[in-house]
Protein backbone atom coordinates (compact mmCIF):
# COMPACT_ATOMS: atom_id res chain seq x y z
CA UNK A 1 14.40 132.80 138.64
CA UNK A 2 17.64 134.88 138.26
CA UNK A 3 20.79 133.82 137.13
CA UNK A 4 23.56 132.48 138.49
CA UNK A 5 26.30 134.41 138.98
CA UNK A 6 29.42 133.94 137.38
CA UNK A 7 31.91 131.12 139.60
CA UNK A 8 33.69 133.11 142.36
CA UNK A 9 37.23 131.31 142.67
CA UNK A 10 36.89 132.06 146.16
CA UNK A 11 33.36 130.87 146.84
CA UNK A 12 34.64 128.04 145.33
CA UNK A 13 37.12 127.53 147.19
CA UNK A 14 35.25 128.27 150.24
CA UNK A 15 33.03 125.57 149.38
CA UNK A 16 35.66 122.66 148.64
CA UNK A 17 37.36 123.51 152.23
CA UNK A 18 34.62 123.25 153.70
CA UNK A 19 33.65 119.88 151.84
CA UNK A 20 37.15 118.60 152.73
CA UNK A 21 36.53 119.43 156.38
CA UNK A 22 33.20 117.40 156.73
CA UNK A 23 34.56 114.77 154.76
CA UNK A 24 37.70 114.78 157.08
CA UNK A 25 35.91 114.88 160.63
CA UNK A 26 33.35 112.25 159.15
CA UNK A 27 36.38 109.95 158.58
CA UNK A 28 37.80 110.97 162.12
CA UNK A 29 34.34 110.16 163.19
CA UNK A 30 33.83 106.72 162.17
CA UNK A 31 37.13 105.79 163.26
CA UNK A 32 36.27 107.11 166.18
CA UNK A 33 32.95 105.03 166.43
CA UNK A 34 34.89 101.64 165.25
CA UNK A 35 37.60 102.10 167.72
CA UNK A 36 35.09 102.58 170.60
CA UNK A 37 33.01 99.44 169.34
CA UNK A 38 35.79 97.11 169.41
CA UNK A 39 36.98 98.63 172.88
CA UNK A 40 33.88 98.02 174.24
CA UNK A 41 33.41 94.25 173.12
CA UNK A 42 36.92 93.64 174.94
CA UNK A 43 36.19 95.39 177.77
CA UNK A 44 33.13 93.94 177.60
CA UNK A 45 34.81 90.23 177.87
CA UNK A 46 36.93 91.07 181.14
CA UNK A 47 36.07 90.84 184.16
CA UNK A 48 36.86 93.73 186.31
């Protein structure tokens, strides 16, 4: 095995944006998925 490199600040920084970005759209994402669910059991109840 060879060994790990010393932490590159901006690897590391690469890596938490892009941890904060998936973590972001998978909160926009189940919103998203709620807010569709409950729009569809009302629409659901109307008649059109």
């Amino acid at each position: 095995m060879t060994e790990k490199a010393p932490l590159d600040p901006v690897a590391a920084r690469n890596r938490r944006s892009i941890a904060i970005a998936l973590s972001l759209f998978a909160f926009v994402a189940i919103v998203f998925v709620v807010t569709m669910v409950r729009l569809q059991g009302h629409a659901l109840n109307k008649p059109f």
